[in-house]
N, C-alpha and C. Protein backbone atom coordinates (compact mmCIF):
# COMPACT_ATOMS: atom_id res chain seq x y z
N UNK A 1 0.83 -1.19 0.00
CA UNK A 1 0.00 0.00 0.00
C UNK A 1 0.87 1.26 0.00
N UNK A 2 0.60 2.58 -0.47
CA UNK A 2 1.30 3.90 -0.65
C UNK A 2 0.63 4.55 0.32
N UNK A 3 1.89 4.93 1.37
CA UNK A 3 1.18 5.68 2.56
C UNK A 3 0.44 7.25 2.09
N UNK A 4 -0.52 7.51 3.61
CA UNK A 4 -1.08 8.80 3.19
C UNK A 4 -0.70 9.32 4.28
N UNK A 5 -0.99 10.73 4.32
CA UNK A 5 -0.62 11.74 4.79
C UNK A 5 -1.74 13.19 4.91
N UNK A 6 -2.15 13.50 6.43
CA UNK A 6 -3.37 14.67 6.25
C UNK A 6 -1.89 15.80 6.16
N UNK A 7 -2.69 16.66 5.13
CA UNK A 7 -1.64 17.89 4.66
C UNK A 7 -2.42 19.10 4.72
N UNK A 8 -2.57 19.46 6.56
CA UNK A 8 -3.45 20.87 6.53
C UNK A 8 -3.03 21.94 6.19
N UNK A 9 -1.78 22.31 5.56
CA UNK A 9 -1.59 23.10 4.80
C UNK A 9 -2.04 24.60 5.63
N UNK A 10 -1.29 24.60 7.07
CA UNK A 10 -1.36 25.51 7.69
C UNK A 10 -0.19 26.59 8.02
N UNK A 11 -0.06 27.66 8.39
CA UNK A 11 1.25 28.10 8.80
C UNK A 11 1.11 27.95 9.93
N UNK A 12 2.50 28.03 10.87
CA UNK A 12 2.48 28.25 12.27
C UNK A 12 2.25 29.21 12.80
N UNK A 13 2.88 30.21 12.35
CA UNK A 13 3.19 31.55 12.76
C UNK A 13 2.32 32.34 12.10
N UNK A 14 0.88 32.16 11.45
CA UNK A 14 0.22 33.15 10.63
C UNK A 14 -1.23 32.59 11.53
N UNK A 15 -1.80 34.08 11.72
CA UNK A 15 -3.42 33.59 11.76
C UNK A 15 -4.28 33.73 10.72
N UNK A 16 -4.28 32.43 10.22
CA UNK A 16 -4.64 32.49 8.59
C UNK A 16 -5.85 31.58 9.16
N UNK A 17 -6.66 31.73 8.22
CA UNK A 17 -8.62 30.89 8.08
C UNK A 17 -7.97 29.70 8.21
N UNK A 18 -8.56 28.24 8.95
CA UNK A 18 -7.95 26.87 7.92
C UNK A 18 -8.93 26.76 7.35
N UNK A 19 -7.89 26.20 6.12
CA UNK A 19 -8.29 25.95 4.57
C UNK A 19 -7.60 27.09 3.53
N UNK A 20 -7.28 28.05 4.15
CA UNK A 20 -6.97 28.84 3.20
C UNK A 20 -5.20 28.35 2.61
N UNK A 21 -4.48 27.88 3.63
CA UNK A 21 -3.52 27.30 2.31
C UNK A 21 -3.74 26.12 1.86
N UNK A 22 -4.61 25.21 2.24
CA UNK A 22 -5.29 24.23 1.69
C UNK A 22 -5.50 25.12 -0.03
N UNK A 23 -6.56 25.47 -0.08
CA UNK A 23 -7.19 26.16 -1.03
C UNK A 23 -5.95 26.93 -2.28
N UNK A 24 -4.79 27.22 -1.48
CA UNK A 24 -4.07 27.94 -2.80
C UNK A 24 -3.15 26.73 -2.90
N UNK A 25 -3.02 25.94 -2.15
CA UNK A 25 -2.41 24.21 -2.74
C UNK A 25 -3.00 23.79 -3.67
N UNK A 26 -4.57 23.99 -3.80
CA UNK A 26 -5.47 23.24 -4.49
C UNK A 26 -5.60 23.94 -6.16
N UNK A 27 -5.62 25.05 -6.09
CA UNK A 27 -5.45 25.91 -7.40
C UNK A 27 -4.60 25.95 -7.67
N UNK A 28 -2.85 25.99 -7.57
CA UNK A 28 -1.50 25.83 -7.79
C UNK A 28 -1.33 24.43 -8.21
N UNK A 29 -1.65 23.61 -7.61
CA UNK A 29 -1.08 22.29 -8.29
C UNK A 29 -0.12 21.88 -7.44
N UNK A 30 -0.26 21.68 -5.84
CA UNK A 30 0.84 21.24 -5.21
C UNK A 30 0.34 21.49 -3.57
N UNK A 31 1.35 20.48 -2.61
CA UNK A 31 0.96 20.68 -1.12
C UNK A 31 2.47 21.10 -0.62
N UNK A 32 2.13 22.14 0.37
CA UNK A 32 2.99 23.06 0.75
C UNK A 32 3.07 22.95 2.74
N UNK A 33 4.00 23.44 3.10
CA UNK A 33 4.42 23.63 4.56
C UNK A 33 4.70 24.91 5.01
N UNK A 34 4.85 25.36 6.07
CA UNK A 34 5.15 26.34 6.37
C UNK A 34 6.51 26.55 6.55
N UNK A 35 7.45 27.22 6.82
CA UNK A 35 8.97 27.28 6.96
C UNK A 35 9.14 27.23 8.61
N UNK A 36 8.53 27.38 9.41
CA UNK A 36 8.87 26.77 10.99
C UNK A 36 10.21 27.45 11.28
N UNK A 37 10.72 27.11 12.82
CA UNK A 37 11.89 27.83 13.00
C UNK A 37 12.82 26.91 14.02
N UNK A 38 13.85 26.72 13.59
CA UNK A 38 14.29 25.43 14.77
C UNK A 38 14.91 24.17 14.35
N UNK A 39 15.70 23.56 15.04
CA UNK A 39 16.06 22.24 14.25
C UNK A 39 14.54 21.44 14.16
N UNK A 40 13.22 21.65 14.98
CA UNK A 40 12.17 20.56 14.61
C UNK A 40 11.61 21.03 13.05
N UNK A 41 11.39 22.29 13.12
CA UNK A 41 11.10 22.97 11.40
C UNK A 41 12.42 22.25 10.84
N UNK A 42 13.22 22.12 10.76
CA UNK A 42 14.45 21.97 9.62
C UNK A 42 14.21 20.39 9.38
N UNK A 43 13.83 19.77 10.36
CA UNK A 43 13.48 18.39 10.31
C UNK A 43 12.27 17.76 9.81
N UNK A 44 11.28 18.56 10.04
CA UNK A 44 10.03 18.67 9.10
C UNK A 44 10.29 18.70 7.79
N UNK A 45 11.27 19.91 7.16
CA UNK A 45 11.40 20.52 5.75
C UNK A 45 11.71 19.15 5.25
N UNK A 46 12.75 18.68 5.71
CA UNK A 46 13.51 17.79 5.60
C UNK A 46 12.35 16.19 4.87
N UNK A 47 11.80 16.18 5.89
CA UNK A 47 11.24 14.91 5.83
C UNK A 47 10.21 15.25 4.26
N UNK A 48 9.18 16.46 4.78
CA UNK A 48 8.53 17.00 3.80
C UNK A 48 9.12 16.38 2.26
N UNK A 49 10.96 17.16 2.25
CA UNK A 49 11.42 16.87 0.75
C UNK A 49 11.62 15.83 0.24
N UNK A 50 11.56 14.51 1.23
CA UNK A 50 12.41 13.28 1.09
C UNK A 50 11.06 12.35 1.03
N UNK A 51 9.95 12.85 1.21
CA UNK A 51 8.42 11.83 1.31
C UNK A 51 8.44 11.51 -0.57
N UNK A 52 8.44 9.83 -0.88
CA UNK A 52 8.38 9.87 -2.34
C UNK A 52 7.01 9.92 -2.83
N UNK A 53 7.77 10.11 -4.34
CA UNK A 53 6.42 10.86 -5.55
C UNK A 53 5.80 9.69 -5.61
N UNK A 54 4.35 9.79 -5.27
CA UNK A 54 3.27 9.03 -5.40
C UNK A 54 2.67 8.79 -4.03
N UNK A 55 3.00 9.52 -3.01
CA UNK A 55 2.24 9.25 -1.75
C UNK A 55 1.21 10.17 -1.65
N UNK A 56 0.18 10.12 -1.16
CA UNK A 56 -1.25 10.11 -1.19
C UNK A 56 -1.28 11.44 0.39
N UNK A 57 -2.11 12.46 -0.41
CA UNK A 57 -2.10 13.08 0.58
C UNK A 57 -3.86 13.68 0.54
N UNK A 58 -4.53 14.08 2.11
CA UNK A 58 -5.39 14.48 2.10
C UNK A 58 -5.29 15.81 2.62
N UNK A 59 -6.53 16.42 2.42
CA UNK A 59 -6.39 17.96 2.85
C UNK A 59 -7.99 18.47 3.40
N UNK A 60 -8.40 19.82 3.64
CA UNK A 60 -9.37 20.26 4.27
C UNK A 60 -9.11 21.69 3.65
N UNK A 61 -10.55 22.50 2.57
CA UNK A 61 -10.75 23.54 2.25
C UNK A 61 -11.69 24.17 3.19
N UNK A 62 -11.46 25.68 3.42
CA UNK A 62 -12.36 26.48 4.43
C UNK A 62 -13.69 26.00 4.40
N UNK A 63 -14.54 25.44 3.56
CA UNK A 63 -15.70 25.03 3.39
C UNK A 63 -15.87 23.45 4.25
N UNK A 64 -14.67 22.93 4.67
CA UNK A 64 -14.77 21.95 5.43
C UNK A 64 -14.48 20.03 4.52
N UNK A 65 -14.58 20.53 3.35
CA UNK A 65 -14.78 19.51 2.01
C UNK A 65 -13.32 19.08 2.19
N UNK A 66 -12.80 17.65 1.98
CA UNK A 66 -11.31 16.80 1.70
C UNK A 66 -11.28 16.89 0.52
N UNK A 67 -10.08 17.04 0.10
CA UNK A 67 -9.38 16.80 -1.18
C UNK A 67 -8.49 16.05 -1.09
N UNK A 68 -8.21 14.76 -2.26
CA UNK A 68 -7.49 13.84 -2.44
C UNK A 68 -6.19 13.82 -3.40
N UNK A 69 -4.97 13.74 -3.02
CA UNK A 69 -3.89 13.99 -3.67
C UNK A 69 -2.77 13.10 -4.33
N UNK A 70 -1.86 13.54 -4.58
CA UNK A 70 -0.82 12.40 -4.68
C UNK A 70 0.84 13.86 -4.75
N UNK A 71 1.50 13.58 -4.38
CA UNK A 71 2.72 14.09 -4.84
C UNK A 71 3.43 13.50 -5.68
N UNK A 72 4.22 14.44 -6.65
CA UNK A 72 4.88 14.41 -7.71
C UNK A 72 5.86 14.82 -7.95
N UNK A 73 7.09 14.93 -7.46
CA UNK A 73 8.01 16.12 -8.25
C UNK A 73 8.87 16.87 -6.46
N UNK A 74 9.78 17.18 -6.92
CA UNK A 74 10.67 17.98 -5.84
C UNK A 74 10.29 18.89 -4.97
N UNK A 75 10.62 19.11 -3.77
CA UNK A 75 10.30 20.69 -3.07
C UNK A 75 10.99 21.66 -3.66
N UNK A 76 10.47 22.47 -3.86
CA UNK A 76 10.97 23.89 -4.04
C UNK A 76 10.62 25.07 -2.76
N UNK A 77 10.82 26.07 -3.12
CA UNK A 77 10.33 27.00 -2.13
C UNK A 77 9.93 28.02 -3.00
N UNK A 78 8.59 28.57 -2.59
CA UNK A 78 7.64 29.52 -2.88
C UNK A 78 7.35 30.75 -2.65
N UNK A 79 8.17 32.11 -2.86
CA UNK A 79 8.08 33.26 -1.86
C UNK A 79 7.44 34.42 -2.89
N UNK A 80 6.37 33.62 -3.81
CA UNK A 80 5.33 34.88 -3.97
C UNK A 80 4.51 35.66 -2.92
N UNK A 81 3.84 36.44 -3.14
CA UNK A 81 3.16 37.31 -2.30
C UNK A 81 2.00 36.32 -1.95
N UNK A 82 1.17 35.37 -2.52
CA UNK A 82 0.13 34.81 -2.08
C UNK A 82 0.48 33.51 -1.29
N UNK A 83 1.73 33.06 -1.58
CA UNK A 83 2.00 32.22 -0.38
C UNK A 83 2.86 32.49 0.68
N UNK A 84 3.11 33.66 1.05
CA UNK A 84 3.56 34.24 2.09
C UNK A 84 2.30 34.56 2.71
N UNK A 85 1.65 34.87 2.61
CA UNK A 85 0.25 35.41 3.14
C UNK A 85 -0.25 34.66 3.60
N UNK A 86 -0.83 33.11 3.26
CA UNK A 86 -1.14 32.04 3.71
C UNK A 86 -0.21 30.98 4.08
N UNK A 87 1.27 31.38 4.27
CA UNK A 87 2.25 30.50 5.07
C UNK A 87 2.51 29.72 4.41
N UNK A 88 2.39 28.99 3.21
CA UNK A 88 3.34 28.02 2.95
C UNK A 88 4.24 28.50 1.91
N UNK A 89 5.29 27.84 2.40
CA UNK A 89 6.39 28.13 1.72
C UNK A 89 7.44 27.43 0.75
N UNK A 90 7.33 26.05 1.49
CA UNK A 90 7.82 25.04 1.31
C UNK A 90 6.59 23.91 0.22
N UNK A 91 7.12 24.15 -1.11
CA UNK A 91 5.79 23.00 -1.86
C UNK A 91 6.56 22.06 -2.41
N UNK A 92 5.56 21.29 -2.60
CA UNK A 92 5.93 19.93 -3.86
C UNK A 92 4.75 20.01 -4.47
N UNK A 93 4.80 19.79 -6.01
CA UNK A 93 3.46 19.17 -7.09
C UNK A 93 2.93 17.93 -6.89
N UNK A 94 1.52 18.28 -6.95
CA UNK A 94 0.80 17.54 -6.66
C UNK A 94 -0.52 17.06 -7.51
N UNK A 95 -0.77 15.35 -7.59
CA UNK A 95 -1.92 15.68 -8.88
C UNK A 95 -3.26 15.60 -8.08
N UNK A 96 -4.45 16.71 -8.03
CA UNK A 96 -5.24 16.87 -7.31
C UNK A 96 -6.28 15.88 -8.42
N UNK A 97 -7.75 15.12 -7.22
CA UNK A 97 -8.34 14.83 -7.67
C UNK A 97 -9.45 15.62 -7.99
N UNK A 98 -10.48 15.73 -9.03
CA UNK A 98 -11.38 16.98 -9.67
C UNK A 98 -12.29 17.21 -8.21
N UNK A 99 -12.64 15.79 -7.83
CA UNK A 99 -13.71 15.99 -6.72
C UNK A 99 -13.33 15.79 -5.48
N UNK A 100 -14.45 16.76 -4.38
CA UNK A 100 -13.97 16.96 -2.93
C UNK A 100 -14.68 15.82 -2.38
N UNK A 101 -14.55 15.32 -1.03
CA UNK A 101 -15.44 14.44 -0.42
C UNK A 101 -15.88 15.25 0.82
N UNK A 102 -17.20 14.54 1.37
CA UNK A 102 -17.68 14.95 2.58
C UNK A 102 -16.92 14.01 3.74
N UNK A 103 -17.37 14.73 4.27
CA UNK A 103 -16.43 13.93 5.77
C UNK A 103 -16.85 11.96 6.55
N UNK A 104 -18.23 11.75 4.94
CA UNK A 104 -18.58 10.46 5.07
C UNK A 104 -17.87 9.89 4.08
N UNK A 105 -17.14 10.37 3.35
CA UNK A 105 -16.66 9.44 2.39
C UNK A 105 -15.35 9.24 2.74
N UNK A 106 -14.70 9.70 3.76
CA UNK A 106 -13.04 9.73 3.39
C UNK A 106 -12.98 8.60 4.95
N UNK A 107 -11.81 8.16 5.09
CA UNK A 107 -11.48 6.98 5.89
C UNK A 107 -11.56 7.47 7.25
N UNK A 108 -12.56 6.88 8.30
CA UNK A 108 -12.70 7.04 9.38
C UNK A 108 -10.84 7.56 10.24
N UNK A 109 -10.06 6.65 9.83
CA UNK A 109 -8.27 7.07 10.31
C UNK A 109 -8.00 8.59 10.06
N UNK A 110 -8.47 9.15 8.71
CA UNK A 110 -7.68 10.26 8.35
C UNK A 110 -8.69 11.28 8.92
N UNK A 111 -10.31 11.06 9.13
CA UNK A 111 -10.72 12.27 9.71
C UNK A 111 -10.24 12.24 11.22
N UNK A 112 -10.12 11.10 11.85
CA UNK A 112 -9.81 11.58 13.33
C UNK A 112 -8.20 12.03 12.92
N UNK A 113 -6.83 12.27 12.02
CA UNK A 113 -6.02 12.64 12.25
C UNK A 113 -6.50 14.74 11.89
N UNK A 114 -7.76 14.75 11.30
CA UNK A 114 -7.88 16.00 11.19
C UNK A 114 -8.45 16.30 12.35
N UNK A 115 -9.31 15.72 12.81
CA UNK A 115 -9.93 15.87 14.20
C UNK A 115 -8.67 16.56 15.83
N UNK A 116 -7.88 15.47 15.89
CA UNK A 116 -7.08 15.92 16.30
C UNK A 116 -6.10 17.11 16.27
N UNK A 117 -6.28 18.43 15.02
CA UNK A 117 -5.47 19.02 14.92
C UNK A 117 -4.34 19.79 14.81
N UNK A 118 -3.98 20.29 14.75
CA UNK A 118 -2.26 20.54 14.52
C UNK A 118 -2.20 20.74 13.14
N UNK A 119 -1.12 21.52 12.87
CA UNK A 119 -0.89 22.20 11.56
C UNK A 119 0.58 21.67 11.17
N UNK A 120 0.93 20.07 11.64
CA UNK A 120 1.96 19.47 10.48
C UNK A 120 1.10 18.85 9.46
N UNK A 121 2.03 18.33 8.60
CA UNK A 121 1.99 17.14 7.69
C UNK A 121 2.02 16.28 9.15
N UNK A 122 1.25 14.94 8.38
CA UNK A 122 1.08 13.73 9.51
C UNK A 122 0.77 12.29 8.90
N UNK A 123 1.78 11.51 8.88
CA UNK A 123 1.06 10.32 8.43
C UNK A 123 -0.28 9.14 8.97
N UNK A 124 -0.72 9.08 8.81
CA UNK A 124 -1.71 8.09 8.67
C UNK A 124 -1.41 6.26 8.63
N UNK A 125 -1.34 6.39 10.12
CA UNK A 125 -0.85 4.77 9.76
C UNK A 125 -1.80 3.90 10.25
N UNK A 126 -2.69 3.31 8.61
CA UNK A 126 -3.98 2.77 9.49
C UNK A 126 -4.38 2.06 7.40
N UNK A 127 -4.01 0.85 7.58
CA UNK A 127 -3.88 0.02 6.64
C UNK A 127 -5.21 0.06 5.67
N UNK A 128 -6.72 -0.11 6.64
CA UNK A 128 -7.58 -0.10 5.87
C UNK A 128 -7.97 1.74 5.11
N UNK A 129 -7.39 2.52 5.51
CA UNK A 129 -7.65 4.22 5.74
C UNK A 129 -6.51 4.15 4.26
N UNK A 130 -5.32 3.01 4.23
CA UNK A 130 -4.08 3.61 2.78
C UNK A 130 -5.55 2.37 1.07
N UNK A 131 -6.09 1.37 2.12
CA UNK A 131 -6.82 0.73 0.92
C UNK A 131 -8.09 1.65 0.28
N UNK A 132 -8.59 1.93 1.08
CA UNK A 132 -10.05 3.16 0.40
C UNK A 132 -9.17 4.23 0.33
N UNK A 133 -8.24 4.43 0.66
CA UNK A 133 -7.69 5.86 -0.32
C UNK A 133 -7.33 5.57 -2.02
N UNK A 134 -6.75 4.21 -1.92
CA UNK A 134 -6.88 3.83 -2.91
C UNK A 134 -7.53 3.64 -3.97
N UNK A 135 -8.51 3.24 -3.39
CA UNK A 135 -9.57 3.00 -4.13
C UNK A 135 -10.71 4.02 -4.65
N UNK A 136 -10.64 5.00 -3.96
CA UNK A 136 -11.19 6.34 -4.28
C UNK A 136 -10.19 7.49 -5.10
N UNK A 137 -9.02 7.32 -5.12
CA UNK A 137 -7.80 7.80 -6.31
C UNK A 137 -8.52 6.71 -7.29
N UNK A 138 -8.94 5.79 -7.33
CA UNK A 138 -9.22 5.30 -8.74
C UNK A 138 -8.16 3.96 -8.78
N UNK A 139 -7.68 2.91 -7.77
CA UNK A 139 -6.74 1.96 -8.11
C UNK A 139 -7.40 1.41 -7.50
């Protein structure tokens, strides 16, 4: 199975809406981090750049709706004006799926890792939660 990952796509240091860097992840074409401060941020970045292309990531737009992902392609870093504003800084490409789900369709594992909150990346380690992700990407 290809692990997943909830990607709230929050900053730390910004009081930004959640969802709102969800949302410019989702129109850009990619899931992003915030830049953090500290060897635990440098270790985050870190992990962030080194997660391989094809792992499955979920997310949460201000409207409350999941979006289903996959990563693709290298980190870069992002220091336009619209992702400074909403904190992320740190992206990788990502291939988004067209449609959102309600909070009944997506794997009981990944809503309680949104439930729980916090504004890292977080993996999801919950076997039947990586098979219906699967299977709702379309494999």
């Amino acid at each position: 199975m290809t692990a997943i990952y909830r990607a709230p796509m929050r900053a730390r240091d910004l009081d930004v809406p959640s969802g709102a860097g969800a949302e410019y992840g989702l129109a850009h074409g990619f899931v992003g981090i915030g830049p953090g401060r500290g060897p635990k941020a440098a270790r985050m970045v870190h992990r962030f750049a080194t997660l391989p292309d094809g792992v499955f990531v979920w997310t949460r737009d201000r409207a409350g709706r999941f979006h289903l992902g996959r990563l693709g392609g290298e980190m870069r870093e992002d220091d336009s004006p619209e992702a400074l504003a909403v904190g992320i800084t740190h992206v990788r490409p990502a291939e988004w799926l067209d449609r959102s789900f309600d909070e009944t369709q997506v794997p009981p594992a990944v809503r309680r890792t949104f439930a729980r909150g916090g504004r890292d990346l977080q993996r999801t380690h919950d076997g039947e939660a990586e098979a219906l992700t699967a299977r709702l990407w379309g494999g």
